[in-house]
Protein backbone atom coordinates (compact mmCIF):
# COMPACT_ATOMS: atom_id res chain seq x y z
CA UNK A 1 117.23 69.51 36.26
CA UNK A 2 116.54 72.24 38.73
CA UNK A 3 115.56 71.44 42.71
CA UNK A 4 111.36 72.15 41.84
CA UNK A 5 111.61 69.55 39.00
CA UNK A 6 113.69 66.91 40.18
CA UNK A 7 110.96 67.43 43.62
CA UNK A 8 107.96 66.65 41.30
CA UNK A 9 109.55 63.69 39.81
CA UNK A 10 110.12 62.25 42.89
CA UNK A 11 106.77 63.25 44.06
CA UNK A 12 105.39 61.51 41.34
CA UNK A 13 107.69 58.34 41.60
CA UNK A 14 106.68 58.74 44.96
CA UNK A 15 103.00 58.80 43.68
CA UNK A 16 103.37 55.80 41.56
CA UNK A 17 104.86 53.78 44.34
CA UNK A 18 101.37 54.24 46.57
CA UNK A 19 98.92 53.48 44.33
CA UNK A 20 100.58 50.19 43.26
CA UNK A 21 100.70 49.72 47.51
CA UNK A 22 97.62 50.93 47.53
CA UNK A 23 96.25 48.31 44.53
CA UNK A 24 97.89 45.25 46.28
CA UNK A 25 96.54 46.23 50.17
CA UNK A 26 95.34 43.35 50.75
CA UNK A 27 98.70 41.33 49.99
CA UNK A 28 100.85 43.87 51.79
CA UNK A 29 98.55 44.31 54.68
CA UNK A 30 95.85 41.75 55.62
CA UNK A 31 92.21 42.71 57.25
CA UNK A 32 93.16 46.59 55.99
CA UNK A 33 91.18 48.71 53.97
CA UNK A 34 92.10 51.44 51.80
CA UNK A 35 89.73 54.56 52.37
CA UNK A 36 91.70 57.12 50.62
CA UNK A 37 94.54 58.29 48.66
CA UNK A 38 95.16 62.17 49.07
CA UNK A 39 93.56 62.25 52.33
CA UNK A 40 92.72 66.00 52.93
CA UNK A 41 91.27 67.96 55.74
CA UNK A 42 88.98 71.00 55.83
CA UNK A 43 91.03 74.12 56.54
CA UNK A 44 94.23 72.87 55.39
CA UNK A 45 96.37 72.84 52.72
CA UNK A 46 97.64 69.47 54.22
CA UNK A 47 97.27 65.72 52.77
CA UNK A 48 98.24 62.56 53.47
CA UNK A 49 99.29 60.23 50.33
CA UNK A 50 96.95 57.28 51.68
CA UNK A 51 94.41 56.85 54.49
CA UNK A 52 93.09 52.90 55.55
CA UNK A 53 91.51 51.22 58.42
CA UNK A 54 92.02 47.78 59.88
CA UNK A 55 89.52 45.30 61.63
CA UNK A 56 90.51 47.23 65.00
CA UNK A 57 89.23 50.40 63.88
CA UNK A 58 92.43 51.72 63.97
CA UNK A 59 92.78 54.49 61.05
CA UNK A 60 96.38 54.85 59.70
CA UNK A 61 97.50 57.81 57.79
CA UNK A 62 100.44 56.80 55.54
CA UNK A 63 103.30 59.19 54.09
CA UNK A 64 104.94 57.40 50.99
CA UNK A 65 108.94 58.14 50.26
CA UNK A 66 111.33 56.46 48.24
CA UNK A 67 113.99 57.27 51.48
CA UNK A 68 112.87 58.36 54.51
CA UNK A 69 114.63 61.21 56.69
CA UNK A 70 113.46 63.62 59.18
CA UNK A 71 110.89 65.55 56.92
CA UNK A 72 108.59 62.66 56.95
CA UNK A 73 108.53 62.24 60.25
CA UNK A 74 107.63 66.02 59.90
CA UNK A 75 105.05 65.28 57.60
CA UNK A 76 103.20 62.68 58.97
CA UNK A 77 103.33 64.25 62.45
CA UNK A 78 101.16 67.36 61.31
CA UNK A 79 98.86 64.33 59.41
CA UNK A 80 98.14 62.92 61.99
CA UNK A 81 97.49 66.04 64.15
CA UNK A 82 95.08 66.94 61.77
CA UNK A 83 93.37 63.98 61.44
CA UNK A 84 92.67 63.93 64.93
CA UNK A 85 91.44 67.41 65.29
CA UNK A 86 89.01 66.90 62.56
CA UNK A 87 87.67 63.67 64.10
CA UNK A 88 87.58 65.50 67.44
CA UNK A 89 85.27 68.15 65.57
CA UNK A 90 83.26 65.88 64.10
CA UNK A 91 82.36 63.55 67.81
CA UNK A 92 84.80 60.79 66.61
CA UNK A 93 87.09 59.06 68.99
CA UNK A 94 88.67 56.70 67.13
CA UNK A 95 92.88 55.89 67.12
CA UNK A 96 95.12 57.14 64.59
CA UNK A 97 98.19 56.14 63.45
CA UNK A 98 101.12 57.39 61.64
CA UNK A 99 102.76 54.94 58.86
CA UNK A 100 105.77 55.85 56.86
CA UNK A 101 106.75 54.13 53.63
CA UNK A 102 109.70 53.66 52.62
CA UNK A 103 112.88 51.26 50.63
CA UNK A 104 114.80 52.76 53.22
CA UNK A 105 114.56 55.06 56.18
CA UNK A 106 117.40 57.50 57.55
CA UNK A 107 118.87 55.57 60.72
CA UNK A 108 117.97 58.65 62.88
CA UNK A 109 114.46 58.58 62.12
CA UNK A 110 114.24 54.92 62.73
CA UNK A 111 116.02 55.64 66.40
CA UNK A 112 113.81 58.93 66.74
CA UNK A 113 110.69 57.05 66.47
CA UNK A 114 111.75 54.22 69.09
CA UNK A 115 113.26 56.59 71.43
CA UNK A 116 110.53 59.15 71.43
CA UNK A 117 108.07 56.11 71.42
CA UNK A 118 105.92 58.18 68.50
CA UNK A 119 103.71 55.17 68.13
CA UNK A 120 104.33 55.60 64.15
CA UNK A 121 104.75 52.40 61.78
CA UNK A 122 107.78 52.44 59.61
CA UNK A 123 107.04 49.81 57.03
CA UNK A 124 109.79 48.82 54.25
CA UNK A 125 108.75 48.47 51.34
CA UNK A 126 109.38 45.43 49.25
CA UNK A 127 111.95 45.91 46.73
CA UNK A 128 109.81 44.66 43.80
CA UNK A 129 107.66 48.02 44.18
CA UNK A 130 110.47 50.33 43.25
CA UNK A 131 109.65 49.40 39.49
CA UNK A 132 106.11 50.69 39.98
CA UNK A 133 108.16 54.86 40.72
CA UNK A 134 110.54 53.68 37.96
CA UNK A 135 113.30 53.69 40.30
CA UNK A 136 116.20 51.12 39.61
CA UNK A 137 116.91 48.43 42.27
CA UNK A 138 120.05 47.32 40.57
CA UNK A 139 122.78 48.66 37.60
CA UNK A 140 123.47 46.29 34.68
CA UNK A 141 126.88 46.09 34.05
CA UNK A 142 128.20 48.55 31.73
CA UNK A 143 130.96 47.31 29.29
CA UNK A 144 133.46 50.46 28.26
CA UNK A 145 134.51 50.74 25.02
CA UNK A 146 137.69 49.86 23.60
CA UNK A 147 139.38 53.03 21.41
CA UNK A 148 142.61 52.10 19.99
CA UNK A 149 145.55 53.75 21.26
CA UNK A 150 143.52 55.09 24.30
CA UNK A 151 143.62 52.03 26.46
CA UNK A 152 146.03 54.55 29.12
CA UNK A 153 143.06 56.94 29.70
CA UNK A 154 141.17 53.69 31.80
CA UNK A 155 143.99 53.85 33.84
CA UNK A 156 143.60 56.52 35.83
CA UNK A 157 140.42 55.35 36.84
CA UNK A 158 141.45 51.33 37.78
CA UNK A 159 138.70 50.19 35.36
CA UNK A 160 140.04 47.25 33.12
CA UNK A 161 138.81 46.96 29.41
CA UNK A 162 135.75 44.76 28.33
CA UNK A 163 137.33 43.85 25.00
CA UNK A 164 140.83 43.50 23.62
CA UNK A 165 142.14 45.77 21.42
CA UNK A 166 142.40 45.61 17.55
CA UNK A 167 145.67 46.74 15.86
């Protein structure tokens, strides 16, 4: 698989992933309300995977990734620039917040956000979602076969056979 495809399948895992978020909102995030998904702006070529809005007013923009590392903080900072320069345009003054989503985030960006005090959520995502982007949370345990008169070539590797050998 070349780097372009393996990037659209994990934009589309990625993909996935929101809209079952997205279709469960109100579980994950009480009092919030989903207002779009591929939030776009006029004049850009820029869009942010979800937009919602809480009881506060407070509009989030939200940047989904299966792990998150410094090009979603990237990402969602140029969102969120957007966002407000459009709403500036348009008379609005309401807040806006930057939300990345993600199983796990790169211990930089977590320490980035804090120090630079970015005002961006970082919400982990539960586990259970990774089946909606088809990713596996755990291996099953793979038993090796058995070929007679081979049994030296697992040694090399430590493994032990799953099943004795027949003479």
């Amino acid at each position: 698989m070349d780097a372009t495809t393996g990037d659209r399948v994990l934009h589309e895992r990625e993909c996935r992933v929101r809209d079952y978020y997205a279709s469960e909102l109100a579980q994950h995030r009480p009092g919030e309300l989903l207002i779009a998904r591929e939030n776009s702006y006029d004049g850009t070529a820029v869009r942010g995977d979800m937009r919602t809005i809480d009881r506060s007013n407070v509009t989030r923009l939200w940047e989904f990734k299966i792990s998150a590392s410094y090009e979603a903080l990237g990402q969602i900072l140029v969102y969120v620039a957007m966002a407000r320069r459009a709403e500036e345009a348009a008379g609005n003054d309401c807040l806006i917040r930057g939300v990345i989503a993600a199983f796990n985030f790169q211990p930089e960006l977590r320490y980035t956000v804090e120090r630079m005090n970015l005002s961006i959520e970082l919400v982990a995502l539960p586990p259970a979602l990774a089946h909606a982007g088809g990713i596996p949370t755990f291996a099953e345990p793979t038993s090796l076969p058995v070929i007679p008169g081979q049994s030296g070539l697992l040694a090399s590797t430590g493994a032990e056979p799953s099943q004795q050998e027949t003479p």
